[in-house]
Protein backbone atom coordinates (compact mmCIF):
# COMPACT_ATOMS: atom_id res chain seq x y z
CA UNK A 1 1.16 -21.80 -22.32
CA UNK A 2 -2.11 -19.76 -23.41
CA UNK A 3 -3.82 -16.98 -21.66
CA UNK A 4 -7.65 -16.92 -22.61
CA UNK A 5 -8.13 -12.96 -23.86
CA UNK A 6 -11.82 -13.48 -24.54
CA UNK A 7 -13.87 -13.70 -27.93
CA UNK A 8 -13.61 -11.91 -30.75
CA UNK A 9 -15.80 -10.92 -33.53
CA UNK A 10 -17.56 -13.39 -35.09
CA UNK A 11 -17.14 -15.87 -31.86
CA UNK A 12 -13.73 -17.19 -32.28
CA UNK A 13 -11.31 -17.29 -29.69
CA UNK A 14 -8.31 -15.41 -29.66
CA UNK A 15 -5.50 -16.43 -27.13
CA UNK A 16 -2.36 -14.41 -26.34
CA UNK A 17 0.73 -16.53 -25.12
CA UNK A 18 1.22 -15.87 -21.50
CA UNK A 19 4.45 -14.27 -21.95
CA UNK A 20 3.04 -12.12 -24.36
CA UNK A 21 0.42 -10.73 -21.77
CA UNK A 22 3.02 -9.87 -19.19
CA UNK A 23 5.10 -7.82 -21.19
CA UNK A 24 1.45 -6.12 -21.59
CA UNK A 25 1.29 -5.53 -18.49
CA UNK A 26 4.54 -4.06 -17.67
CA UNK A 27 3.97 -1.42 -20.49
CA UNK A 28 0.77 -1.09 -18.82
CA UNK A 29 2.74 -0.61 -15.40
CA UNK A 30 5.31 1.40 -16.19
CA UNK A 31 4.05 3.87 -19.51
CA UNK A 32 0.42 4.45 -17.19
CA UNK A 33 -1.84 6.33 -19.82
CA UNK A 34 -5.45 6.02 -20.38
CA UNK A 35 -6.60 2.46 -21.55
CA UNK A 36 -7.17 3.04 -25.33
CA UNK A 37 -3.77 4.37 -25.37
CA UNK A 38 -2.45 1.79 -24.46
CA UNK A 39 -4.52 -0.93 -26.22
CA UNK A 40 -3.30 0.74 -29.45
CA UNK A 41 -0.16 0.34 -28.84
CA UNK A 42 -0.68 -3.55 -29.38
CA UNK A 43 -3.70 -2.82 -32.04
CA UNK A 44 -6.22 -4.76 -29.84
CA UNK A 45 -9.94 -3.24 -28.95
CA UNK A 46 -10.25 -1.15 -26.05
CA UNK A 47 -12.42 -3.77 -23.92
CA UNK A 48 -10.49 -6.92 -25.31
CA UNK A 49 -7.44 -5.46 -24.07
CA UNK A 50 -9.21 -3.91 -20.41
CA UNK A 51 -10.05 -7.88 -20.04
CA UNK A 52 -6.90 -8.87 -20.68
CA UNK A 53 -5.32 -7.25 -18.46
CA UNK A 54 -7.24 -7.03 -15.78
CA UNK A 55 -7.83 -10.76 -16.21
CA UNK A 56 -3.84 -11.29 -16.01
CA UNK A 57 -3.24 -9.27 -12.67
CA UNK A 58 -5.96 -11.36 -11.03
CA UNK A 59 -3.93 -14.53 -11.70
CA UNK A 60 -0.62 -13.24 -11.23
CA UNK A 61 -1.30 -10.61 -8.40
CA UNK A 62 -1.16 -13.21 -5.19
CA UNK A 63 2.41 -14.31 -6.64
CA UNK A 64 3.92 -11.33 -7.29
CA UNK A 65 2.34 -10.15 -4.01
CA UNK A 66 4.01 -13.27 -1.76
CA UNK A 67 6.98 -12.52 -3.87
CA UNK A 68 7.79 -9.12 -3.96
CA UNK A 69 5.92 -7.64 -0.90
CA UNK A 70 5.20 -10.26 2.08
CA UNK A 71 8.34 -11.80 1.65
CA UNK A 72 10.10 -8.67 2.65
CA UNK A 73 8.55 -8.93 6.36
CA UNK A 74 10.56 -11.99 6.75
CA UNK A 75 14.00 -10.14 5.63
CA UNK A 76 13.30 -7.12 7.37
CA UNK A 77 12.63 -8.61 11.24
CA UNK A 78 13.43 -5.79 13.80
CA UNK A 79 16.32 -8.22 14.85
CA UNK A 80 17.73 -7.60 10.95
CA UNK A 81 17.07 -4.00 10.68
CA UNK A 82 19.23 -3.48 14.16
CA UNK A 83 21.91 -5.86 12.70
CA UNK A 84 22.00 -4.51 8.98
CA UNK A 85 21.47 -0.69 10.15
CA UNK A 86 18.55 0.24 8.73
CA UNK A 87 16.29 1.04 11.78
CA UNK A 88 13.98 4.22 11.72
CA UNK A 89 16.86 7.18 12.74
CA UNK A 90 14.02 9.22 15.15
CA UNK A 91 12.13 6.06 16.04
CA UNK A 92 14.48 2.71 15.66
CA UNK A 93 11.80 1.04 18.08
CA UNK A 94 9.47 1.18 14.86
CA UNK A 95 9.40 -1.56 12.52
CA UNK A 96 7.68 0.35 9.73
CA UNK A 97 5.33 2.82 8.86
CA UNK A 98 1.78 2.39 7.48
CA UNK A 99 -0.96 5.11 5.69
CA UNK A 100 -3.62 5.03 3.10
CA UNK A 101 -2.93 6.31 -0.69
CA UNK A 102 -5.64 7.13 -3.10
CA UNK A 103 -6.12 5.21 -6.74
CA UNK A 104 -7.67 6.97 -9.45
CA UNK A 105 -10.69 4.48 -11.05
CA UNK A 106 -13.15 4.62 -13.68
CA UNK A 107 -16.82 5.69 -11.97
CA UNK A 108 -18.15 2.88 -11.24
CA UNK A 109 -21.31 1.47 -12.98
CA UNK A 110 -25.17 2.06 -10.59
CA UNK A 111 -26.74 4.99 -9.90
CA UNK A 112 -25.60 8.08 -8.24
CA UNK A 113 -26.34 6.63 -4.36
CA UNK A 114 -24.05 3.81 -5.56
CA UNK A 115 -21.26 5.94 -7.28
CA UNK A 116 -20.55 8.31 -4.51
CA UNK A 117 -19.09 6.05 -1.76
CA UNK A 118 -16.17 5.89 -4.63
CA UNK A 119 -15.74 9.62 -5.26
CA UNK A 120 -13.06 11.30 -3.42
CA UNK A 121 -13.89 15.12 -2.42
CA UNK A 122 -9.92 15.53 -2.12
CA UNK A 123 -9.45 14.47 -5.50
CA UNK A 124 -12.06 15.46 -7.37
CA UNK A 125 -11.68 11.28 -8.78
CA UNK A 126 -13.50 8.27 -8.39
CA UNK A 127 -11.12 5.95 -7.02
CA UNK A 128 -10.17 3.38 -4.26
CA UNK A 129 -7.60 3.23 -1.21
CA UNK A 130 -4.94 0.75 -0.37
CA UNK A 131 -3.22 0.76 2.88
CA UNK A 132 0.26 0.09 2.25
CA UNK A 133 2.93 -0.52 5.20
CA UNK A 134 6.68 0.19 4.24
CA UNK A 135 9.64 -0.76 5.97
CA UNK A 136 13.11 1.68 7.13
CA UNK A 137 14.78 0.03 4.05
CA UNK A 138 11.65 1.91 1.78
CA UNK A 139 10.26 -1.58 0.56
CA UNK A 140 6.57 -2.35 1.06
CA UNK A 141 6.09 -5.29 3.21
CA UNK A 142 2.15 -5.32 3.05
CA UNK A 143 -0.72 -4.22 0.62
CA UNK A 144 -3.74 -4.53 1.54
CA UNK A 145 -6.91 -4.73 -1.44
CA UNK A 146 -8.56 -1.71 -2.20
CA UNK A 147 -11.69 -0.24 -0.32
CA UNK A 148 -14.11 2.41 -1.32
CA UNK A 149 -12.72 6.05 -0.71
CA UNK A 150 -15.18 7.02 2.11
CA UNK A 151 -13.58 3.95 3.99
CA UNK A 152 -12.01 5.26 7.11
CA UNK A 153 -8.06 5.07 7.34
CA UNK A 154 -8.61 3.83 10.90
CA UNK A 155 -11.31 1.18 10.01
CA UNK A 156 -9.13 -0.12 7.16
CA UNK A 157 -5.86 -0.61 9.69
CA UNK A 158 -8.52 -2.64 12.25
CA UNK A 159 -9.49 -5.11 8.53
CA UNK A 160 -5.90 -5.35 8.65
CA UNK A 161 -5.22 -6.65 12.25
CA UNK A 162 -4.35 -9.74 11.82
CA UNK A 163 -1.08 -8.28 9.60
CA UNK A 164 -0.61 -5.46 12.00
CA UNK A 165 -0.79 -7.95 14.78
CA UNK A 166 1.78 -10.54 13.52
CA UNK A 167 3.93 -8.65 12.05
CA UNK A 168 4.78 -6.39 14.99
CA UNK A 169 4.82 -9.20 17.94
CA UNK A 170 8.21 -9.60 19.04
CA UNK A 171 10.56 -12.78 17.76
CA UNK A 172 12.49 -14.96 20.12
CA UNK A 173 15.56 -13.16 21.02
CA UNK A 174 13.89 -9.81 20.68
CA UNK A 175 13.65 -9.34 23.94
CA UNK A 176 17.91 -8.65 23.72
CA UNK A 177 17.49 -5.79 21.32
CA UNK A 178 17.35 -2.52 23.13
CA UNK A 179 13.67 -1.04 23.59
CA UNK A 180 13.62 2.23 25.26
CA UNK A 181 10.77 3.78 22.83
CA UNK A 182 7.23 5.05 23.43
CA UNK A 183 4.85 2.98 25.07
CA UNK A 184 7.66 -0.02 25.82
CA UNK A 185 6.16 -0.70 29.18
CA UNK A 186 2.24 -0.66 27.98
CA UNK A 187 3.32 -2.96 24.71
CA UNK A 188 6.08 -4.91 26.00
CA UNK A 189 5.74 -7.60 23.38
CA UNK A 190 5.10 -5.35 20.39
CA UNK A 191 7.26 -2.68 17.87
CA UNK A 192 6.20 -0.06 17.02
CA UNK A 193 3.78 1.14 14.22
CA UNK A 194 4.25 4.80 13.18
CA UNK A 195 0.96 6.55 11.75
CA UNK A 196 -0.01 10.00 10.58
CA UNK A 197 -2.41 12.28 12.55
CA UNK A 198 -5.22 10.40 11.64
CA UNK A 199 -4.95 7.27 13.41
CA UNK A 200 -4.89 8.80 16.94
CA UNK A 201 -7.23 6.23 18.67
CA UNK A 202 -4.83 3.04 17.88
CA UNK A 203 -3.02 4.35 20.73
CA UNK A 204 -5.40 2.86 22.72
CA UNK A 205 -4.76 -0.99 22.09
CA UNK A 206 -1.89 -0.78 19.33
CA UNK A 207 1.73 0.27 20.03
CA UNK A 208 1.20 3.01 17.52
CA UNK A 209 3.28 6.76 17.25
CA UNK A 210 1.54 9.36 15.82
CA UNK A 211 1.38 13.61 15.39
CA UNK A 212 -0.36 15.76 18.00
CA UNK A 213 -2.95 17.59 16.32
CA UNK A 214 -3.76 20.74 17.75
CA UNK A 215 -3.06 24.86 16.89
CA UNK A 216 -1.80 25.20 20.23
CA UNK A 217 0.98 22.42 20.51
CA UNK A 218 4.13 22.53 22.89
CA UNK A 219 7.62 23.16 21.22
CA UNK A 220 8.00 19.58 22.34
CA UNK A 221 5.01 18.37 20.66
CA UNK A 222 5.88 20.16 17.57
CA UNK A 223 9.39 19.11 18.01
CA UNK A 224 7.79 15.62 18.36
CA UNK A 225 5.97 16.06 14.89
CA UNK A 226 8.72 17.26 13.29
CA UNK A 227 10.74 14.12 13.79
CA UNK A 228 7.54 11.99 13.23
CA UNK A 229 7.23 13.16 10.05
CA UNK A 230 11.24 12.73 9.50
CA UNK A 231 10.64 9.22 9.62
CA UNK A 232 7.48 8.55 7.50
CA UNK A 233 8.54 10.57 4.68
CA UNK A 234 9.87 7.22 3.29
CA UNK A 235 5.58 5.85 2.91
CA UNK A 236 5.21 9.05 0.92
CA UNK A 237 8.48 8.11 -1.28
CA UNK A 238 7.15 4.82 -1.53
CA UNK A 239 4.40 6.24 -3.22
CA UNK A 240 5.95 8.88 -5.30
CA UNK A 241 7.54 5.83 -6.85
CA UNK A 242 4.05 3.85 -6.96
CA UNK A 243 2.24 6.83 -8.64
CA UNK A 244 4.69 8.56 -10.53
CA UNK A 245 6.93 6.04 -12.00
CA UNK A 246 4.72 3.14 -12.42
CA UNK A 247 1.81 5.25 -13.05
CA UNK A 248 -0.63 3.26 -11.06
CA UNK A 249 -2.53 6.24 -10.48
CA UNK A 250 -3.91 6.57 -13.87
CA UNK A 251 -4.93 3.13 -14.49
C-alpha cells in the first residue's frame, strides 16, 4: 500500500509506502519542532513534507480517534469507575472533567480582519482550541475539532451537546449506584460534568460543578474551589502530556 505525497519537480509522482508515512508522523508527534526541521530529517521539501503529513492525519485521524479516545467512554461507564475505583475522590458523582486548551498554528492566510479571529491575546500565537473531556482514570474520552481562538469555551461545550448529552445520561442499573452529589434531585438522570470558572451558566440546564468566582467568597466557597480544582487537575495533566511530551503545541 501507497500513500500519494504529491508531485515533484518536473511532474512525476512520488509515493511514500504507507508505513513509511506513519513512522513520519510519530517523529512528527513525539520530537514536535518547527516543520523544516523536521522535513530534513527525512531530506524531503518543506511543503512536500507539510502535505504529507497533514494529508496522513486526515485519513488516519477518525481511526485513531474511535480507537484511542471514544472507545474509552465505553470502558469508563460511571458503573465501571465505582466498580474498578477510579471515581473522582472530591466529586465521585462526576464522570469526567472537560475544558478548552490552546494550539499554536501558523497565521492563517487573508487579510488582517480575517487573521485576528485566530490570534490569541493570552498567547501572543495564532492558534486554535480543542475541547477535550478526560476521564478519573486521566484518559481522554472525547476531542472535539478545533475552533478559532475567539470561540467561546461555553459556545464550544453547547457544539458539543450531543457528546455531553450521551455520554452523561445514566445506564440501566445506574440508578443502584449511590448519588448523593450536587444537583442529584434537579438532574436525576445525569452525572456530573465538572468545569472551570468559566462555564458558570451550564448550571442552568447541564448537571455541571464549577468554581465560585468572586473576591469576596465564603470559606466554604473557597473550600469548595479548592477541592474543585483537586479534581480537575488531571485535564491539566492530560495536557501537560499533550503539549509537552507529544509536542502538539508546536506543530
Amino acid at each position: 500500500m501507497s500513500f500519494a505525497i504529491g508531485t515533484s519537480v518536473g511532474g512525476r509522482r512520488s509515493t511514500f509506502a504507507a508505513n513509511d508515512v506513519f513512522f513520519m508522523l510519530l517523529v512528527v508527534m513525539k520530537c514536535g519542532g518547527t516543520w523544516d526541521m523536521l522535513a530534513r530529517i527525512f531530506r524531503i521539501e518543506t511543503p512536500t513534507f507539510i502535505k504529507t503529513i497533514t494529508g496522513f492525519i486526515e485519513v488516519v485521524a477518525p481511526k485513531l480517534h474511535e480507537a484511542w479516545v471514544a472507545s474509552q467512554l465505553d470502558d469508563s461507564s460511571m458503573r465501571a469507575l465505582v466498580t474498578s475505583g477510579h471515581t473522582f475522590q472530591n466529586f465521585p458523582c462526576a464522570l469526567y472533567t472537560t475544558d478548552v486548551t490552546f494550539q499554536q498554528s501558523n497565521r492563517p492566510s487573508g487579510s488582517m480582519a480575517e487573521a485576528m479571529p485566530f490570534y490569541s491575546a493570552k498567547h501572543k500565537l495564532y492558534g486554535f482550541k480543542v475541547e477535550v473531556s478526560v476521564n478519573p482514570r486521566v484518559l481522554a474520552v472525547n476531542c472535539t475539532r478545533h475552533s478559532r481562538d475567539n470561540t467561546a469555551d461555553t459556545t464550544m461545550f453547547h457544539n458539543n451537546k450531543v457528546f455531553h448529552q450521551s455520554a452523561r445520561c445514566e445506564a440501566d442499573g445506574d440508578h443502584r449506584l449511590a448519588d448523593n452529589g450536587s444537583l442529584a434531585t434537579d438532574y436525576p438522570e445525569e452525572w456530573v460534568v465538572l468545569a472551570d470558572k468559566g462555564y458558570q451558566c451550564l448550571g442552568d440546564h447541564v448537571r455541571c460543578i464549577n468554581p465560585e468566582k468572586g473576591n469576596q467568597l465564603t470559606p466554604e466557597d473557597r473550600r469548595q474551589n479548592e477541592l474543585i480544582s483537586s479534581d480537575r487537575v488531571i485535564v491539566e495533566i492530560f495536557f501537560g502530556r499533550m503539549c509537552g511530551l507529544q509536542c502538539a503545541s508546536k506543530l
